[in-house]
N, C-alpha and C. Protein backbone atom coordinates (compact mmCIF):
# COMPACT_ATOMS: atom_id res chain seq x y z
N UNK A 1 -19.22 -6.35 2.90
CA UNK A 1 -19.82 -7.06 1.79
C UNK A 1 -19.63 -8.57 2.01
N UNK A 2 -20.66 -9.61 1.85
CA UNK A 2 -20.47 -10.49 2.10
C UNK A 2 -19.89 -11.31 1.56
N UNK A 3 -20.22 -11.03 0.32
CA UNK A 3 -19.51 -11.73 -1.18
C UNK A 3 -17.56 -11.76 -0.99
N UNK A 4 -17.18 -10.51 -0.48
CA UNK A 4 -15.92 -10.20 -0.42
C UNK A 4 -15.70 -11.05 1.10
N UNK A 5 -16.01 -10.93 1.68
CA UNK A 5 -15.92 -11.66 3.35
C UNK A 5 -16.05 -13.07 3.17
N UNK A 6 -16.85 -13.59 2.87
CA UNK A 6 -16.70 -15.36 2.27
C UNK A 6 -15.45 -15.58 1.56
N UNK A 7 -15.48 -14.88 0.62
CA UNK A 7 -14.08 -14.81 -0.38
C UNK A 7 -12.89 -14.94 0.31
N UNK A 8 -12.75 -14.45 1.35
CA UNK A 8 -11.22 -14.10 1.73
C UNK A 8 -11.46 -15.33 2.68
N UNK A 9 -12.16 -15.43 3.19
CA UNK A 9 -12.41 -16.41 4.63
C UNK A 9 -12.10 -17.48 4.17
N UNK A 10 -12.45 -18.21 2.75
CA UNK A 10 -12.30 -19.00 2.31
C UNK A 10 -10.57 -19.43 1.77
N UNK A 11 -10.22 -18.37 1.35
CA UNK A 11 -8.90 -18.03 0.85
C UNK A 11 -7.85 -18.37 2.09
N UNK A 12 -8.39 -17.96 3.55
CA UNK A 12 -7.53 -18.18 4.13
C UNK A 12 -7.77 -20.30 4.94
N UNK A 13 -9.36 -20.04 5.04
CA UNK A 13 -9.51 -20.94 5.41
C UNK A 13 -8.89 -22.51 4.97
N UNK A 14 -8.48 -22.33 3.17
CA UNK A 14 -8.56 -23.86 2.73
C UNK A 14 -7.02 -23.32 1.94
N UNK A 15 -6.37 -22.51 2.85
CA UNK A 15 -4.80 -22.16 2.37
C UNK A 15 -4.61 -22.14 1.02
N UNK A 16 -5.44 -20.81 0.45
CA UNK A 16 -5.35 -20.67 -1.12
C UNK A 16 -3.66 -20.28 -1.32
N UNK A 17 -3.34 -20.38 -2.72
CA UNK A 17 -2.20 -19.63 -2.87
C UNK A 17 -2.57 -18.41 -2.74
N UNK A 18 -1.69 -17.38 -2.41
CA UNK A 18 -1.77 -15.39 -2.51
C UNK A 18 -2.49 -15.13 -3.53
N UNK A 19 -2.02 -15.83 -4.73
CA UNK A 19 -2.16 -15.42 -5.94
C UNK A 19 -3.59 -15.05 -6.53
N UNK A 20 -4.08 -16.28 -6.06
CA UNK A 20 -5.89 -16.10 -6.22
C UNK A 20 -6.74 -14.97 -5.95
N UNK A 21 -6.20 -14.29 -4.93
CA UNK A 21 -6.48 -13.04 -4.57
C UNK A 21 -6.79 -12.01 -6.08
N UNK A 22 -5.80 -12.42 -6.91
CA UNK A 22 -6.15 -12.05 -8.17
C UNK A 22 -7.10 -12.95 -9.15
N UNK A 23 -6.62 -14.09 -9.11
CA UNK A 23 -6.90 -14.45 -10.03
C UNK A 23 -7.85 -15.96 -9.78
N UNK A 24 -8.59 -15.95 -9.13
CA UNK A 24 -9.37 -17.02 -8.38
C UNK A 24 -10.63 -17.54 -9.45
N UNK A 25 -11.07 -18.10 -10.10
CA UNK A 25 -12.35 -18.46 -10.99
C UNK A 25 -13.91 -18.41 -10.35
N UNK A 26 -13.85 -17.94 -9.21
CA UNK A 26 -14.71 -18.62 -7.91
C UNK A 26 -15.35 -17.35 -7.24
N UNK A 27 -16.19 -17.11 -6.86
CA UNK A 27 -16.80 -16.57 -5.63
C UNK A 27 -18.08 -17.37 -4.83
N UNK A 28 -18.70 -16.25 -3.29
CA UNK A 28 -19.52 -16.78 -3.06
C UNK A 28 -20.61 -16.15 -3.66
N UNK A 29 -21.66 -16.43 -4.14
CA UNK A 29 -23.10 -15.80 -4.60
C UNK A 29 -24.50 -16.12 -3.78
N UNK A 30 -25.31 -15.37 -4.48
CA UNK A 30 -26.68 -16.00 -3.64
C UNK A 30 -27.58 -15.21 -4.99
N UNK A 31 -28.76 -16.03 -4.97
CA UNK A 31 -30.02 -15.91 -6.08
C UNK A 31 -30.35 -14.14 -6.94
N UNK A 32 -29.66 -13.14 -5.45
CA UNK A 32 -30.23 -11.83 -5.93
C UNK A 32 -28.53 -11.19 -6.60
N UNK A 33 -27.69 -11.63 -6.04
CA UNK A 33 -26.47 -11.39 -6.48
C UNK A 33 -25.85 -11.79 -7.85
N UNK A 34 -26.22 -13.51 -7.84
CA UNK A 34 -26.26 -13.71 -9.20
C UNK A 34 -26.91 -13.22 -10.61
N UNK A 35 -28.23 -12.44 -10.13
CA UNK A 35 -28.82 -11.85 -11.44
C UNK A 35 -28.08 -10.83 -11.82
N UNK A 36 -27.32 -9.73 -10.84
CA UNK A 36 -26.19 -8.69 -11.12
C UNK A 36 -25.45 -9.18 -12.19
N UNK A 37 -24.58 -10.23 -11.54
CA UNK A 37 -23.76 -10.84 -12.60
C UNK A 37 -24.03 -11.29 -13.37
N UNK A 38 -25.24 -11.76 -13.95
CA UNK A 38 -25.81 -12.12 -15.09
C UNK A 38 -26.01 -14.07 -15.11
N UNK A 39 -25.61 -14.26 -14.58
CA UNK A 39 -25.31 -15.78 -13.56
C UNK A 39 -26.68 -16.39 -13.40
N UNK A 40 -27.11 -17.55 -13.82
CA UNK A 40 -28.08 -17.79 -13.85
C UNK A 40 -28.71 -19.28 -13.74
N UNK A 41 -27.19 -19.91 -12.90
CA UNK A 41 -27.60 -20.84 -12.41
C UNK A 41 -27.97 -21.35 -10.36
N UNK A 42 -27.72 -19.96 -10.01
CA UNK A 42 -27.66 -20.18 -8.43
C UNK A 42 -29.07 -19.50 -8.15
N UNK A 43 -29.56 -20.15 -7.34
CA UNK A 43 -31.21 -20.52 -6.67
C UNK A 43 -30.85 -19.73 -5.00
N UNK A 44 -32.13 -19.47 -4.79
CA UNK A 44 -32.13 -19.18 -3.24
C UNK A 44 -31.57 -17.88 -2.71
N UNK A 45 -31.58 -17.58 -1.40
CA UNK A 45 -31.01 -16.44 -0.64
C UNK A 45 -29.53 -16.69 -0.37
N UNK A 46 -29.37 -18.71 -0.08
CA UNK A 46 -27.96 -18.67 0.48
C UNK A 46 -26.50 -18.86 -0.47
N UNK A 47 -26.07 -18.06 0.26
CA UNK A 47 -24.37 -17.78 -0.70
C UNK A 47 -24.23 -19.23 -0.72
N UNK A 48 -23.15 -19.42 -2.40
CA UNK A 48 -22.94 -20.87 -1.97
C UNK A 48 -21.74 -20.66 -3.50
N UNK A 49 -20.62 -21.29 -3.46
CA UNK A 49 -19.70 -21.27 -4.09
C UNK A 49 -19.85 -20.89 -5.61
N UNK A 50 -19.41 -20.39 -6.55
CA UNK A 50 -20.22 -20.37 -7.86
C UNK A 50 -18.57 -20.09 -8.80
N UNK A 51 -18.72 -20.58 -9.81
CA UNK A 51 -17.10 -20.88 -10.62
C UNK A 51 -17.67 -19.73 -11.69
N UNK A 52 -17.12 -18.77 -12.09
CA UNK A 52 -17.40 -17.68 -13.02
C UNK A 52 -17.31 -18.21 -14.06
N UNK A 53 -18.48 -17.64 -15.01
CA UNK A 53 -18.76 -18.58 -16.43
C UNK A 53 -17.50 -18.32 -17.65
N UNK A 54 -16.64 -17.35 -17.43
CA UNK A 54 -15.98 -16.95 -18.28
C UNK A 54 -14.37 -16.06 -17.65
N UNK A 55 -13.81 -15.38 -17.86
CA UNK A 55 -12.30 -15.22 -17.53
C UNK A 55 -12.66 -13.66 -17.24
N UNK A 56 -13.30 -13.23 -17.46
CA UNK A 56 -13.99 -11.76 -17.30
C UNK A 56 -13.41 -11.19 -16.24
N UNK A 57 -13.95 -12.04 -15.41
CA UNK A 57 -14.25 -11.61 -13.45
C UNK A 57 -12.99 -13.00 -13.27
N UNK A 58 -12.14 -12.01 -11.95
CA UNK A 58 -11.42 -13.12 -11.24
C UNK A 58 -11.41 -12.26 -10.15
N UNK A 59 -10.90 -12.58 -9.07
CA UNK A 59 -10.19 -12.58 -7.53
C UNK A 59 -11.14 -11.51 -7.00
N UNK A 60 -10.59 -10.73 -6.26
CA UNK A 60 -11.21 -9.55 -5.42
C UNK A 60 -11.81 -8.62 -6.48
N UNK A 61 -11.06 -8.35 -7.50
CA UNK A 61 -11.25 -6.92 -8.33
C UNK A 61 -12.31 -7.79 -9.34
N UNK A 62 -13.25 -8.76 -9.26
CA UNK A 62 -14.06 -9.11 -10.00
C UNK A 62 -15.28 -8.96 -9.19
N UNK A 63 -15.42 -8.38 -8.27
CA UNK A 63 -16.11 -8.72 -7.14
C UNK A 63 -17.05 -7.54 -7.49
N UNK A 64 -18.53 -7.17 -7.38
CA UNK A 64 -19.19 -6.03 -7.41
C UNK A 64 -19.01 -4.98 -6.16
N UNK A 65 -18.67 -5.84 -5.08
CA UNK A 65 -18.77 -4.58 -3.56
C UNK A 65 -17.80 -3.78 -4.19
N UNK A 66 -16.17 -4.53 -4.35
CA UNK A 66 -15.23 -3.68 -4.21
C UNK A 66 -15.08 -2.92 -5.36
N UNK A 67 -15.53 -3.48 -6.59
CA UNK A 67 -15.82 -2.35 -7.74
C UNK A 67 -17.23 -1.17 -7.33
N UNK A 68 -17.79 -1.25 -6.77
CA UNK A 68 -18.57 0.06 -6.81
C UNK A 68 -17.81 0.73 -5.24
N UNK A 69 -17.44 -0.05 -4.42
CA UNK A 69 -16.55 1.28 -3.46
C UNK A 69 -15.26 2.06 -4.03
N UNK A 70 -14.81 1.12 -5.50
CA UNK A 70 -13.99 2.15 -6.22
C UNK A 70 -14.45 3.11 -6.88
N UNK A 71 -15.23 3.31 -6.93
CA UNK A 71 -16.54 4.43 -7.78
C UNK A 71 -16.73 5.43 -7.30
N UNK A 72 -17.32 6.23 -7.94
CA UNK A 72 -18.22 7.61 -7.03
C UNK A 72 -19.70 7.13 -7.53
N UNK A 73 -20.60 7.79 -7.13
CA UNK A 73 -22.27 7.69 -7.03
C UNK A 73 -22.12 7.64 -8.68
N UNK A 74 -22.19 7.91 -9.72
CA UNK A 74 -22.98 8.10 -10.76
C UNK A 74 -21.76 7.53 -11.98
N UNK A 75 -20.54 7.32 -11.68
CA UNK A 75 -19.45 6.96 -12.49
C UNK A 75 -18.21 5.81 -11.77
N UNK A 76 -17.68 5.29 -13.15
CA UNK A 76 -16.17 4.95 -12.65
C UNK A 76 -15.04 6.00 -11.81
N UNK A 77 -13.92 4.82 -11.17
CA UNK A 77 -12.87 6.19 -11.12
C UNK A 77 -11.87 5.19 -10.85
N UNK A 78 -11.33 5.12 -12.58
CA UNK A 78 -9.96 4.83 -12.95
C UNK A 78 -8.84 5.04 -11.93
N UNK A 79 -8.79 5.97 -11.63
CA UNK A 79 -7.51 6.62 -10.59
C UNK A 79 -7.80 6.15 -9.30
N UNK A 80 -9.47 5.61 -8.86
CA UNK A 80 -9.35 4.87 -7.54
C UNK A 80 -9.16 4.07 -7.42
N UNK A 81 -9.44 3.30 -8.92
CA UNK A 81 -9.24 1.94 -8.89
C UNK A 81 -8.04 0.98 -9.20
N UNK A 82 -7.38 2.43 -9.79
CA UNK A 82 -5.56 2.17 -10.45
C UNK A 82 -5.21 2.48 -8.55
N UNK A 83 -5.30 2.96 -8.59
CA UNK A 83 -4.18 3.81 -7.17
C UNK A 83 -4.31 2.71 -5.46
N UNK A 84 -5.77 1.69 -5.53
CA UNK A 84 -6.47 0.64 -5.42
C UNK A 84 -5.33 -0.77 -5.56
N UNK A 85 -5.63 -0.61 -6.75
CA UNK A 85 -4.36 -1.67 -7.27
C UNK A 85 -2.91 -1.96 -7.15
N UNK A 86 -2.48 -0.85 -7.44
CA UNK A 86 -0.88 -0.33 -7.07
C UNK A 86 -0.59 -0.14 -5.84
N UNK A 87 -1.37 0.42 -4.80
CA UNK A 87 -0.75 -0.16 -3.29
C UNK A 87 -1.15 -1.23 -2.80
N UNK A 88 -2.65 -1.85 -2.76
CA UNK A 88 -2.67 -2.70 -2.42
C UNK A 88 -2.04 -4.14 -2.85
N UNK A 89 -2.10 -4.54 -4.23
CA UNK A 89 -1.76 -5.40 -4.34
C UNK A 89 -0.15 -5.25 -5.10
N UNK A 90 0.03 -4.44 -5.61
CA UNK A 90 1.81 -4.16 -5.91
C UNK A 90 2.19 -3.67 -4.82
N UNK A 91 1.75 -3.03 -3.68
CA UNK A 91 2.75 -2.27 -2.82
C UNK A 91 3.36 -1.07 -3.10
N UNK A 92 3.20 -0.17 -3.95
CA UNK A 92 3.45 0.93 -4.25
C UNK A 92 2.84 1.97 -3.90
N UNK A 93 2.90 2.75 -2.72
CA UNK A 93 2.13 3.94 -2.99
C UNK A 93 2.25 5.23 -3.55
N UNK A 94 1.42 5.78 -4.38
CA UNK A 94 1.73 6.71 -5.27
C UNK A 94 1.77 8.37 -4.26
N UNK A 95 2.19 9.00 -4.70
CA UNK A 95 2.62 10.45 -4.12
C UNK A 95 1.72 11.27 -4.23
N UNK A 96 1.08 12.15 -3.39
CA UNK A 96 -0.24 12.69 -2.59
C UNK A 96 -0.18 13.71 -4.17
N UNK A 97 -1.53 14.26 -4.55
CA UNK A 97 -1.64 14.91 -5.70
C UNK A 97 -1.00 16.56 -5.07
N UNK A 98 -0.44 17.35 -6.33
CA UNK A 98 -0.14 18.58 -6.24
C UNK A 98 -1.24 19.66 -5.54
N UNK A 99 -1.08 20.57 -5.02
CA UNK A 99 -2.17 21.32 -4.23
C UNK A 99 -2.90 21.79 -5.50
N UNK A 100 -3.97 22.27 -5.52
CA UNK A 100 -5.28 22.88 -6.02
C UNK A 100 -5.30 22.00 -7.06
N UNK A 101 -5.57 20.70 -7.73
CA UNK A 101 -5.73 20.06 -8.32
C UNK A 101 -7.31 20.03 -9.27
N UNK A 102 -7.93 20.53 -10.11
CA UNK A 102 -8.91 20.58 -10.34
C UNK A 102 -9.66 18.87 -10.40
N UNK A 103 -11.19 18.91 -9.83
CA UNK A 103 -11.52 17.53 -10.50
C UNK A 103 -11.67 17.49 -11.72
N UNK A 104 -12.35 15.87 -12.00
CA UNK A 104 -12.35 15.98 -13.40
C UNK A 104 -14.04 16.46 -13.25
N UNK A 105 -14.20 16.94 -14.50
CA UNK A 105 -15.66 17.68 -14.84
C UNK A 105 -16.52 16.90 -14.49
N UNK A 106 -17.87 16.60 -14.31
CA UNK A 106 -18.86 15.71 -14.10
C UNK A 106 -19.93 16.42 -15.36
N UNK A 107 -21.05 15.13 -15.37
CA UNK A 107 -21.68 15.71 -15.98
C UNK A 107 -22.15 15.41 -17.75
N UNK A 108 -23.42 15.40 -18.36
CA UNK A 108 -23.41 15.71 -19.63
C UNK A 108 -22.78 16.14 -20.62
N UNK A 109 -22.16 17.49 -20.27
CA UNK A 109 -21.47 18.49 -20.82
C UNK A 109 -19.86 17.90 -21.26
N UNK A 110 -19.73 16.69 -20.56
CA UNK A 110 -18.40 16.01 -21.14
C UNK A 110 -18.59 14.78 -21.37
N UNK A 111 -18.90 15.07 -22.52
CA UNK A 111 -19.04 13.65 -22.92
C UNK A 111 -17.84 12.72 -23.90
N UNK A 112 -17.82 11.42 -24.51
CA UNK A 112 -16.84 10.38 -24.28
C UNK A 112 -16.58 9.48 -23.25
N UNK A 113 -15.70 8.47 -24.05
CA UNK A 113 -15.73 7.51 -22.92
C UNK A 113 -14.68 8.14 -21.59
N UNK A 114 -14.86 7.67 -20.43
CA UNK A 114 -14.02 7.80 -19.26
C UNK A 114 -12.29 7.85 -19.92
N UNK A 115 -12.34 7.01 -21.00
CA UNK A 115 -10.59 7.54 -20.70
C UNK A 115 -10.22 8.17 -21.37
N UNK A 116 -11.31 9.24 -22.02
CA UNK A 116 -10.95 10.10 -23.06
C UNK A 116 -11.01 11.38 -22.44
N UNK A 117 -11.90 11.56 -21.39
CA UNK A 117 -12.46 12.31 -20.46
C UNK A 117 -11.02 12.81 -19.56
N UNK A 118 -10.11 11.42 -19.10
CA UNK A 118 -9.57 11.64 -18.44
C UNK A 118 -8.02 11.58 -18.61
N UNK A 119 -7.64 11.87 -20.43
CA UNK A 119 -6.86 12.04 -21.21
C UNK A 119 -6.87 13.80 -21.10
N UNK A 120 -8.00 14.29 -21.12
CA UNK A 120 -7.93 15.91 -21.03
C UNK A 120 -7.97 16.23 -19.69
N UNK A 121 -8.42 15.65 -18.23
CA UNK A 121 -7.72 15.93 -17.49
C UNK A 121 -6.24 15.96 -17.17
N UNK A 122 -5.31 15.29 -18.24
CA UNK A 122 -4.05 14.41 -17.53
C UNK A 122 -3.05 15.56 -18.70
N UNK A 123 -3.70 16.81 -18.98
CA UNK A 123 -2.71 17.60 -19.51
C UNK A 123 -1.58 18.27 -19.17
N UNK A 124 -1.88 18.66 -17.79
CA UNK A 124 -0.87 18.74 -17.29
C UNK A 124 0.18 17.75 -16.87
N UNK A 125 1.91 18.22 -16.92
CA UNK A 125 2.97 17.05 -17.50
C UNK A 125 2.93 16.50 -15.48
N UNK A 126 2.10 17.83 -14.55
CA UNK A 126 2.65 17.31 -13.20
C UNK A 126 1.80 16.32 -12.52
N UNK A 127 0.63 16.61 -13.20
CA UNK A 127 -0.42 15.14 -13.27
C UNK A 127 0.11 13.55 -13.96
N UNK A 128 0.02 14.11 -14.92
CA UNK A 128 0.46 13.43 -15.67
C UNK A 128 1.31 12.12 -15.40
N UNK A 129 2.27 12.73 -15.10
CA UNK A 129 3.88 11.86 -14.13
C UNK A 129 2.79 11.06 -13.49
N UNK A 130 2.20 11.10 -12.38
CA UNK A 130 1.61 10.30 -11.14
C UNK A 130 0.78 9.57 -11.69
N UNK A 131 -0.58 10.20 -12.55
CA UNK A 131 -1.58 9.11 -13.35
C UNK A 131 -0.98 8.55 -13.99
N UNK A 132 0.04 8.59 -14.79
CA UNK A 132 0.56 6.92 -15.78
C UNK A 132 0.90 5.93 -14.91
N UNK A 133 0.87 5.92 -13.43
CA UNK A 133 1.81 5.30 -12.53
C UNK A 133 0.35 3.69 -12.47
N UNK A 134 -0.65 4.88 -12.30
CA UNK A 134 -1.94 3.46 -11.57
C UNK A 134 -3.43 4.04 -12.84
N UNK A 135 -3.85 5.29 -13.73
CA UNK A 135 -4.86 5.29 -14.20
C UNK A 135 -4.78 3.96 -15.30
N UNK A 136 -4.11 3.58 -15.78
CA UNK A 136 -3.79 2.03 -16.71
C UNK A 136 -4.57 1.31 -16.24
N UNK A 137 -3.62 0.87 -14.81
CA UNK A 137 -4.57 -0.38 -13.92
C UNK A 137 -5.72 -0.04 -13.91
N UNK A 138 -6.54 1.62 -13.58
CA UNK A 138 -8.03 1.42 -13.38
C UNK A 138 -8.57 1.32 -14.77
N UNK A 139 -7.96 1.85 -15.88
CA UNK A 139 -8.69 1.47 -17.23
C UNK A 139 -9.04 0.74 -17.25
N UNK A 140 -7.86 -0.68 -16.83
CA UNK A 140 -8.04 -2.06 -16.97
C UNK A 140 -9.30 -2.22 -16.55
N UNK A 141 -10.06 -1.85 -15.77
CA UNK A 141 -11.40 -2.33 -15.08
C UNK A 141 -12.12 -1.56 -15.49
N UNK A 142 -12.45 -0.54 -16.57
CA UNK A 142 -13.34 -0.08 -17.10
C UNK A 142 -14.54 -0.78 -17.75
N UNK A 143 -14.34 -2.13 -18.06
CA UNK A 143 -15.70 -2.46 -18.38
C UNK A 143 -16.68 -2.85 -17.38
N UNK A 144 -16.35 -3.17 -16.27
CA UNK A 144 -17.00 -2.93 -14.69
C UNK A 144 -16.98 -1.67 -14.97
N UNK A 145 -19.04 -1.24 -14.81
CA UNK A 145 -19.70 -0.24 -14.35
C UNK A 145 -19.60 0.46 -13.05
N UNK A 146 -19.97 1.27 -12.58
CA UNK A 146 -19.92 2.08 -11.51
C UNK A 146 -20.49 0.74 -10.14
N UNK A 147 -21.25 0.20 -10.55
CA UNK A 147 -21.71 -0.92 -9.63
C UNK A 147 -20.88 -2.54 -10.20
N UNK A 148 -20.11 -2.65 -11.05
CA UNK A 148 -19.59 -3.99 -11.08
C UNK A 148 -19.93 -4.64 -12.01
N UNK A 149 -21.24 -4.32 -12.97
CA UNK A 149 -21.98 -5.16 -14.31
C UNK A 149 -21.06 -5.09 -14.91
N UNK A 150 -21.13 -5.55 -15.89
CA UNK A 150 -20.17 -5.62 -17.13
C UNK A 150 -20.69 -4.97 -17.87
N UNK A 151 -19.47 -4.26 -18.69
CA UNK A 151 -20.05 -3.36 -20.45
C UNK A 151 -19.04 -3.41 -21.13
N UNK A 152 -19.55 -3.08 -22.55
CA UNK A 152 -18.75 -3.06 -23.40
C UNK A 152 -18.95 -1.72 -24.15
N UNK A 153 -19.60 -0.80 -23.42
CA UNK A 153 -19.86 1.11 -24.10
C UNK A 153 -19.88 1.52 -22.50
N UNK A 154 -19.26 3.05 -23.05
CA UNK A 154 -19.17 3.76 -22.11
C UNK A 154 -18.90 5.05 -23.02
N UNK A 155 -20.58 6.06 -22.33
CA UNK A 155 -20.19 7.47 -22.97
C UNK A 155 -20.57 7.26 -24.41
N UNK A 156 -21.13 6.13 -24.84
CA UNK A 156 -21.43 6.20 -26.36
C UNK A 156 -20.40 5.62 -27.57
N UNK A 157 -19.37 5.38 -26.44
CA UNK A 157 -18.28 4.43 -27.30
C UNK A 157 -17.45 3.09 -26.85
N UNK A 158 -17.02 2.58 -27.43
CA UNK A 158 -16.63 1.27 -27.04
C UNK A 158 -15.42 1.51 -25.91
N UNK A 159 -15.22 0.42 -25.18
CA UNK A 159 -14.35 0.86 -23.90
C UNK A 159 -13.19 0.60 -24.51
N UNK A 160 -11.57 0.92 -24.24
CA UNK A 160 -10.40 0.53 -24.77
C UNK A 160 -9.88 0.32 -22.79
N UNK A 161 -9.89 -0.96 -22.64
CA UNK A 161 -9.33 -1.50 -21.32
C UNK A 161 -7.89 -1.97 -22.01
N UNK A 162 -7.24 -1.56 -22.17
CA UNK A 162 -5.68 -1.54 -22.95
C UNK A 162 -4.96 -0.82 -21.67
N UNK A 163 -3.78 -1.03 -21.81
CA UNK A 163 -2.79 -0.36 -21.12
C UNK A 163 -1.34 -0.85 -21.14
N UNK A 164 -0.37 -0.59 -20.21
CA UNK A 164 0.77 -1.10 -20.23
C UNK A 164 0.90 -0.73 -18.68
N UNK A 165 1.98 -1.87 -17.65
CA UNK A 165 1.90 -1.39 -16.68
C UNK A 165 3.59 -0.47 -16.86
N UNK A 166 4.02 -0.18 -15.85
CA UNK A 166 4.68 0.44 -15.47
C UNK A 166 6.14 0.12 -15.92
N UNK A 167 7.02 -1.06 -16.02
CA UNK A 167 7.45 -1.89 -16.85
C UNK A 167 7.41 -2.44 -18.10
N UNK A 168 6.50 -1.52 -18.48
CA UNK A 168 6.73 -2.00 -20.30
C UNK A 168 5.47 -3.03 -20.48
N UNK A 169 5.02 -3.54 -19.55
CA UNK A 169 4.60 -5.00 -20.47
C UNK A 169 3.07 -4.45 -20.74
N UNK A 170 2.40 -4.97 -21.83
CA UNK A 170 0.89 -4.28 -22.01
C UNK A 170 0.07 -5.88 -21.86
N UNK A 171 -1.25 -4.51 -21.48
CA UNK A 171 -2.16 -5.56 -21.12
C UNK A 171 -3.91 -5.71 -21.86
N UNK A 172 -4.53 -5.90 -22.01
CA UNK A 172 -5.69 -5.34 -22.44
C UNK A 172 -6.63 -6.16 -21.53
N UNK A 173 -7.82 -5.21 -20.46
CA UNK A 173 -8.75 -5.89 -19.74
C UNK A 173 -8.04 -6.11 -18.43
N UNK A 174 -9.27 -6.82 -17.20
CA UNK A 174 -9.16 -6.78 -16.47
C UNK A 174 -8.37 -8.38 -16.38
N UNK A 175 -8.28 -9.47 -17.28
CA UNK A 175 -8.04 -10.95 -16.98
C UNK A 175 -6.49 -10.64 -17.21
C-alpha cells in the first residue's frame, strides 16, 4: 500500500519520534484516496502530504490499507485488529486459540453491532481469558469499516469503541 509505504519512509526518513507510528496527524494521500477519507482538499493522482482534519485517524492504524487487511471480505475483525495491536505495537503475543474453536457466525441471521455479536461468541470462560487480552484494542477501531471509512452505526446500532486496556486504564475510540 502506498499510503502505508510513504508513511513509514517518511517516519524513518526525517527521524520521526517511534511514537508517531501511533499517533502522527499526517499521511500521504492522492485525489482518489482522499475522497475515501472524506478529505477534500487534495487534487490530482500524486500522493502529497495531507494533515488529518480531525483526531479521528492517527499513525498506521488510521490508515485504510492496514484497516481493511485487518478485516475479512464483508466485515470487521476486532480480534485481528486487537491481536494486530498487542504484538505489534505492545509486544505481546497472545496464546494460539484452544483446538476446535467455533467461528463467529456470519451473516444476516446475527444481527447487532460487532461487539455484541462477539460478546456471545466470548461465552466461553477459555475464550474468554485470551479475547479480553486484545478484542478491546480492536473495538477501539470499530468505527473504521471493513475498508477504513469512518462510522458511527454498525448492525443498526451505534458503535461503543470503549474499552479498558489490560492495566486498568479505559479508553474510548481509536485517538
Amino acid at each position: 500500500d502506498t499510503e502505508t509505504r510513504l508513511f513509514l519512509e517518511s517516519q524513518l526518513r526525517e527521524d520521526r519520534d517511534a511514537v508517531e507510528i501511533w499517533t502522527a496527524d499526517y499521511t500521504s494521500l492522492h485525489g482518489s484516496l482522499e475522497r475515501h477519507y472524506g478529505i477534500s482538499d487534495v487534487t490530482g493522482q500524486q500522493f502529497q502530504r495531507v494533515r488529518w482534519p480531525d483526531a479521528r485517524r492517527a499513525g498506521l492504524l488510521g490508515q485504510a490499507g492496514v484497516l481493511t487487511v485487518l478485516s475479512n471480505a464483508t466485515r470487521t475483525s476486532p480480534t485481528s485488529r486487537g491481536k494486530f495491536v498487542l504484538s505489534r505495537f505492545l509486544g505481546i503475543d497472545p496464546p494460539n486459540p484452544p483446538a476446535n474453536v467455533p467461528a463467529l457466525p456470519e451473516g444476516r441471521l446475527n444481527p447487532g453491532t460487532m461487539r455484541e455479536r462477539m460478546g456471545v461468541h466470548k461465552i466461553s470462560p477459555s475464550c474468554a481469558s485470551c479475547h479480553s487480552l486484545f478484542d478491546p484494542l480492536g473495538l477501539a477501531l470499530e468505527n473504521f469499516d471493513p475498508t477504513g471509512a469512518w462510522r458511527t452505526r454498525d448492525g443498526g446500532g451505534p458503535i461503543d469503541a470503549s474499552g479498558t486496556f489490560v492495566d486498568g486504564t479505559r479508553f474510548d475510540g481509536p485517538a
